[in-house]
Protein backbone atom coordinates (compact mmCIF):
# COMPACT_ATOMS: atom_id res chain seq x y z
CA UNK A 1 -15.38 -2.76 1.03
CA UNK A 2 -12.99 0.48 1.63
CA UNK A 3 -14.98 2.18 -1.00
CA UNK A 4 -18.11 1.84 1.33
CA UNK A 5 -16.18 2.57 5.06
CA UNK A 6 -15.07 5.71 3.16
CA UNK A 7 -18.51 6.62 1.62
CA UNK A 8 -20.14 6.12 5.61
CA UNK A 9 -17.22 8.19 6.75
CA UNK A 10 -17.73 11.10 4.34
CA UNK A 11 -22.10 10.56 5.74
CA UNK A 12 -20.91 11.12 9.20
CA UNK A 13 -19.11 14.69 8.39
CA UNK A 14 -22.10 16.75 8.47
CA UNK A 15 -23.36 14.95 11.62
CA UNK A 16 -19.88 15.37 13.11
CA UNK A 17 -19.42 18.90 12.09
CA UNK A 18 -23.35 19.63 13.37
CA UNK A 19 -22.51 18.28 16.55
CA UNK A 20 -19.58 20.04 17.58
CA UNK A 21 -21.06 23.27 16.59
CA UNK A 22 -24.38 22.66 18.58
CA UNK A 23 -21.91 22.28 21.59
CA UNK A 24 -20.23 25.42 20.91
CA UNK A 25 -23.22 26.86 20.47
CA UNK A 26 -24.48 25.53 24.07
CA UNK A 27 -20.96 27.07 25.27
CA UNK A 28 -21.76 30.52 24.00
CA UNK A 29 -22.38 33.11 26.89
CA UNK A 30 -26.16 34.07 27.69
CA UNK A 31 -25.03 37.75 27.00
CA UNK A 32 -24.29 37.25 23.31
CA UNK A 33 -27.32 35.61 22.17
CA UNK A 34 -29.86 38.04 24.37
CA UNK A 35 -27.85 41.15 23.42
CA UNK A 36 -30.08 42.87 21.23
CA UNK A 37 -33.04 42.09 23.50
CA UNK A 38 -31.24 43.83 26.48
CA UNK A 39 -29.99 47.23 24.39
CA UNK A 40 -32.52 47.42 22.36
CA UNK A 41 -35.02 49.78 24.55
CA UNK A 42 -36.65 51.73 22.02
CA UNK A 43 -35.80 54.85 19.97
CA UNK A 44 -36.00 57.10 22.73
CA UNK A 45 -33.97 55.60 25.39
CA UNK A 46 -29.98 55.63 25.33
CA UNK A 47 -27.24 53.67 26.13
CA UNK A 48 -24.56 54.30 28.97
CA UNK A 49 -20.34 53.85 28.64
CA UNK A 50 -21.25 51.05 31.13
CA UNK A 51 -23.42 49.30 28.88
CA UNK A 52 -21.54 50.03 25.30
CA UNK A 53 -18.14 48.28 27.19
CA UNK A 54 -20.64 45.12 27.96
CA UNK A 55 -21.82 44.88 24.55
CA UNK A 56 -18.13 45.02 23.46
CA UNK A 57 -17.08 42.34 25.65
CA UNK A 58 -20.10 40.15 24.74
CA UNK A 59 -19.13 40.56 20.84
CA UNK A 60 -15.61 39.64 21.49
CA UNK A 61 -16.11 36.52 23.18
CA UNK A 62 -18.89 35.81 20.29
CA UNK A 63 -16.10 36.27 17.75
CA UNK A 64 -13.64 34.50 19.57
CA UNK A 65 -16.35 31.31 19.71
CA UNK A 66 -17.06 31.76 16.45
CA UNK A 67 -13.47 31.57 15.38
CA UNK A 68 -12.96 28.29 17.51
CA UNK A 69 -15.79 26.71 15.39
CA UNK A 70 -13.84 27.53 12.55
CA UNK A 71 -10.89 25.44 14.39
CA UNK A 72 -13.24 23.01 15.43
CA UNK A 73 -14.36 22.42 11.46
CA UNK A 74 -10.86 22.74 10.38
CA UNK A 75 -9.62 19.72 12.44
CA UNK A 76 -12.60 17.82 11.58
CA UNK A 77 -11.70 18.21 7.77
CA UNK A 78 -7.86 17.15 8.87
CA UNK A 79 -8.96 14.20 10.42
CA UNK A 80 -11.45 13.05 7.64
CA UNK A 81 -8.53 13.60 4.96
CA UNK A 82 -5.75 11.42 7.24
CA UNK A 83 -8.72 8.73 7.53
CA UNK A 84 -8.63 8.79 3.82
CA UNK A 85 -5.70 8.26 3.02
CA UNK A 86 -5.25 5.39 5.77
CA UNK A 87 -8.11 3.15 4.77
CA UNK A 88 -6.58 3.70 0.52
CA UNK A 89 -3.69 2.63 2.01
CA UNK A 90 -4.57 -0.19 3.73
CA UNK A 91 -7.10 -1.36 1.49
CA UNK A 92 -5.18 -1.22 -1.64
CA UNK A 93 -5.97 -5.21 -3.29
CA UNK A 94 -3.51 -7.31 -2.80
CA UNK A 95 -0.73 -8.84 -5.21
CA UNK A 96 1.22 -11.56 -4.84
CA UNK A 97 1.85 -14.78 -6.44
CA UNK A 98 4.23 -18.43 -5.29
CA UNK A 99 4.85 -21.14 -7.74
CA UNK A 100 7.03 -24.00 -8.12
CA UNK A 101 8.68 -26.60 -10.58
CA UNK A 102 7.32 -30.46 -9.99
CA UNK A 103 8.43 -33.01 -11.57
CA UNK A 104 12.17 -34.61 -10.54
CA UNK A 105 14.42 -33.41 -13.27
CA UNK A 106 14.25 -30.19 -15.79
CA UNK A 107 16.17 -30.99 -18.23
CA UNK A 108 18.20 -29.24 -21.44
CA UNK A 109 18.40 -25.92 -20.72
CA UNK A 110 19.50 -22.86 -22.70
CA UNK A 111 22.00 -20.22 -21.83
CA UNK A 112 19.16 -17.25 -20.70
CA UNK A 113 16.45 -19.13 -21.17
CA UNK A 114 13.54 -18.57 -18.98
CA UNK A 115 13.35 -21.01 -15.89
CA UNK A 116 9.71 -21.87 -15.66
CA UNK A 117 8.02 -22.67 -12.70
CA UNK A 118 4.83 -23.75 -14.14
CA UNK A 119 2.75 -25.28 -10.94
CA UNK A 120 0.95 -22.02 -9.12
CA UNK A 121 -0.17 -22.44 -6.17
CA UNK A 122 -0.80 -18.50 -5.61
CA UNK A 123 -1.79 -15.86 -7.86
CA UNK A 124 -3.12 -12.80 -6.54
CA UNK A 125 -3.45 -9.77 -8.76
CA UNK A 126 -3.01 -12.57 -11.44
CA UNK A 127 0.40 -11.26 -12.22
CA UNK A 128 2.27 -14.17 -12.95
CA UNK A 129 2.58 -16.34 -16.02
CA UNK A 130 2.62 -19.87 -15.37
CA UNK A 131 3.40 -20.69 -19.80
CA UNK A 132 6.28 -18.25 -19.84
CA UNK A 133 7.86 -17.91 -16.22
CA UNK A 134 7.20 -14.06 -16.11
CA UNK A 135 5.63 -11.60 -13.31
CA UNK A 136 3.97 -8.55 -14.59
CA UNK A 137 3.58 -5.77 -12.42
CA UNK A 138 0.07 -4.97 -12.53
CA UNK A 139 0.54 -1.81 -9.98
CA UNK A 140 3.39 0.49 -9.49
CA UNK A 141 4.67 -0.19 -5.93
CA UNK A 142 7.63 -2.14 -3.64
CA UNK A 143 8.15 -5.07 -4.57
CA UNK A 144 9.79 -8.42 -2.70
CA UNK A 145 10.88 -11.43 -5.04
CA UNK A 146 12.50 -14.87 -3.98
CA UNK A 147 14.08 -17.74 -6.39
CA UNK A 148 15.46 -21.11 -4.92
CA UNK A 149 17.06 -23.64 -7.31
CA UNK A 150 17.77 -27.26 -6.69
CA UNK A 151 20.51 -28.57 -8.84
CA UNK A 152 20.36 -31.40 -10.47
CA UNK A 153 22.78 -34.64 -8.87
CA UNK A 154 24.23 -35.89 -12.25
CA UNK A 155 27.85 -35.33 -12.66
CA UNK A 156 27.24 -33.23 -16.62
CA UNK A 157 24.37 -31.19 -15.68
CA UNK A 158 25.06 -30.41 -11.62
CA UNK A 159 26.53 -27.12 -12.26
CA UNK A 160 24.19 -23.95 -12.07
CA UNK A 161 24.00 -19.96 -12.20
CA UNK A 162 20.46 -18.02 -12.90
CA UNK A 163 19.12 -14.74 -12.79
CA UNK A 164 16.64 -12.57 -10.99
CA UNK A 165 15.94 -10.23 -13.77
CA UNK A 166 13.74 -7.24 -14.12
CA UNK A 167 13.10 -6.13 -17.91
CA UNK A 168 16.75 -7.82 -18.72
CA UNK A 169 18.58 -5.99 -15.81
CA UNK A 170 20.35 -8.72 -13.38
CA UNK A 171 19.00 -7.64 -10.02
CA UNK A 172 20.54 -10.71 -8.48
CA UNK A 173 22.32 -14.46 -9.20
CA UNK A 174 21.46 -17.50 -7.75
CA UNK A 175 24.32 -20.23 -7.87
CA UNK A 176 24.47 -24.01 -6.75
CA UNK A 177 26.60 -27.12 -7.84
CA UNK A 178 25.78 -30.99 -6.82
CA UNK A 179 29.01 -32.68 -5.69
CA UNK A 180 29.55 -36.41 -5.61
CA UNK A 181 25.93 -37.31 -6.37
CA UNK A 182 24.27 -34.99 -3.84
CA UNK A 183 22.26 -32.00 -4.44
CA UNK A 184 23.20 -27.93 -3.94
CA UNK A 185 20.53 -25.33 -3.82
CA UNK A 186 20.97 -22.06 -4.24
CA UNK A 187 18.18 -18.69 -3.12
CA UNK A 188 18.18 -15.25 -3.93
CA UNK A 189 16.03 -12.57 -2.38
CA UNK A 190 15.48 -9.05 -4.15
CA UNK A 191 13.38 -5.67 -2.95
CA UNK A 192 12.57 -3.68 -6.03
CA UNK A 193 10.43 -0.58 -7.37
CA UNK A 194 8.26 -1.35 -10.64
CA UNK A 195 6.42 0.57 -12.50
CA UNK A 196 3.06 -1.00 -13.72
CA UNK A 197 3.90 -3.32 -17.03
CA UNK A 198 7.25 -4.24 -16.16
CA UNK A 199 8.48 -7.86 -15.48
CA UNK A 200 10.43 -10.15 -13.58
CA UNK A 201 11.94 -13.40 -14.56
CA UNK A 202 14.27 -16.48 -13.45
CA UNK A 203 16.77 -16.97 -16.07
CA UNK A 204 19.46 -19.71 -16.32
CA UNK A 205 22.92 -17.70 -17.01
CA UNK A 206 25.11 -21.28 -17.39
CA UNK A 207 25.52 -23.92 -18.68
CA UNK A 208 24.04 -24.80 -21.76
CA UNK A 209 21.93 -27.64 -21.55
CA UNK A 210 21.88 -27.64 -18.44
CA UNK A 211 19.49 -29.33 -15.92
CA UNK A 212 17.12 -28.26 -12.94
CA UNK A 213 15.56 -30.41 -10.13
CA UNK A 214 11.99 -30.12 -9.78
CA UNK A 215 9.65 -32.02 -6.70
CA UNK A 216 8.95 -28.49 -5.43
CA UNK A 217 12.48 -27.54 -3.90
CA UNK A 218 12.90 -24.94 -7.41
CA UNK A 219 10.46 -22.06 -6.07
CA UNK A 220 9.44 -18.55 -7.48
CA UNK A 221 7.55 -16.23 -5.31
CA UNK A 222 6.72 -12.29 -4.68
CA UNK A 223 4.53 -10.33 -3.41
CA UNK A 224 3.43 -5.87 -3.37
CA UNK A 225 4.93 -4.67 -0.16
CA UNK A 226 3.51 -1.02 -0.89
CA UNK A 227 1.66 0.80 -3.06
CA UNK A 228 3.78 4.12 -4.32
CA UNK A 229 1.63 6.80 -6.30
């Protein structure tokens, strides 16, 4: 679609161009275009200071309208390369991707193991690996990431910390412990740079064998906030 508002803007240049210069073409002074006609009297005849200071005048103001049409062009050239780079801007495809952990309990965690939020309910840009827990950048850019944990309400396993990690550097740590039978989530929200090909994962930092509560309160979500070249 941007391809093809670009390609009609790039067919309306000549038109555009054409346009303004018939104008300043309309603009130009009767003396200029009849010049020749009026000092032009034969090979005999001969031309007076009077008339050689006209025909000076009338060739300056011709040069000085021919050298606003080269303003006139100029702009139009400015303004067709700013529309460019708007519409790639704003019509750069989209990335962005939101799933979750059903189920009630996720049980018998590892120390760094991957937390995997397996249901996807978005998956723009299909960036995101439901099997492995992992978001691949497919375009360099800003990025925005969110993680919320549920812990899980059993006395052994309540206790939590994870990781928001990009290519095994801890960007942020997400922390929550159930107390007296209840449930404690924790959330983390990151804003990152990544080049295309690297990754971003949830990781569970303690304790071993740990346990996670599912039923869609343990979310993973991001999204491309802006293309960077």
């Amino acid at each position: 679609m941007c391809s093809v508002i670009f390609l009609l803007v790039l067919a309306a240049f000549p038109a555009l161009i054409s346009t303004r210069l018939v104008n300043s073409y309309d603009n130009f002074p009767e003396e200029s275009i009849d010049v020749r006609n009026e000092t032009s009297l034969g090979p005999y005849s001969t031309m007076d200071d009077t008339s050689e200071d006209a025909m000076d005048d009338t060739t300056e103001d011709a040069m000085g309208d021919t050298e606003d049409i080269f303003g006139i062009v100029n702009q139009l050239i400015s303004k067709v390369t700013a529309l460019e780079k708007t519409i790639k801007h704003r019509c750069h495809t989209p990335v962005a991707f939101h799933a979750v952990r059903d189920g009630a309990v996720y049980p018998h965690l590892g120390v760094y193991q991957h937390v995997v939020f397996s249901t996807v309910l978005l998956n723009i840009g299909n960036g995101y690996n439901a099997y492995h827990g992992i978001f691949t950048a497919p375009k360099a850019g800003l990025y925005i990431f969110s993680a919320s944990i549920l812990s899980d309400n059993r006395r052994a396993t309540s206790l939590f910390a994870a990781d928001i990690v990009r290519n095994g550097y801890v960007l942020a740590r997400i922390y929550g412990k159930g107390v007296s039978g209840y449930h404690t989530q924790g959330s983390a929200t990151v804003v990152t740079q990544l080049r295309v090909g690297q990754q971003i994962w949830v990781r569970l930092n303690c304790c071993a064998n740990g346990s996670l509560f599912g039923a869609r309160y343990t979310t993973f979500s991001g999204s491309l906030i802006s293309v960077l070249n």
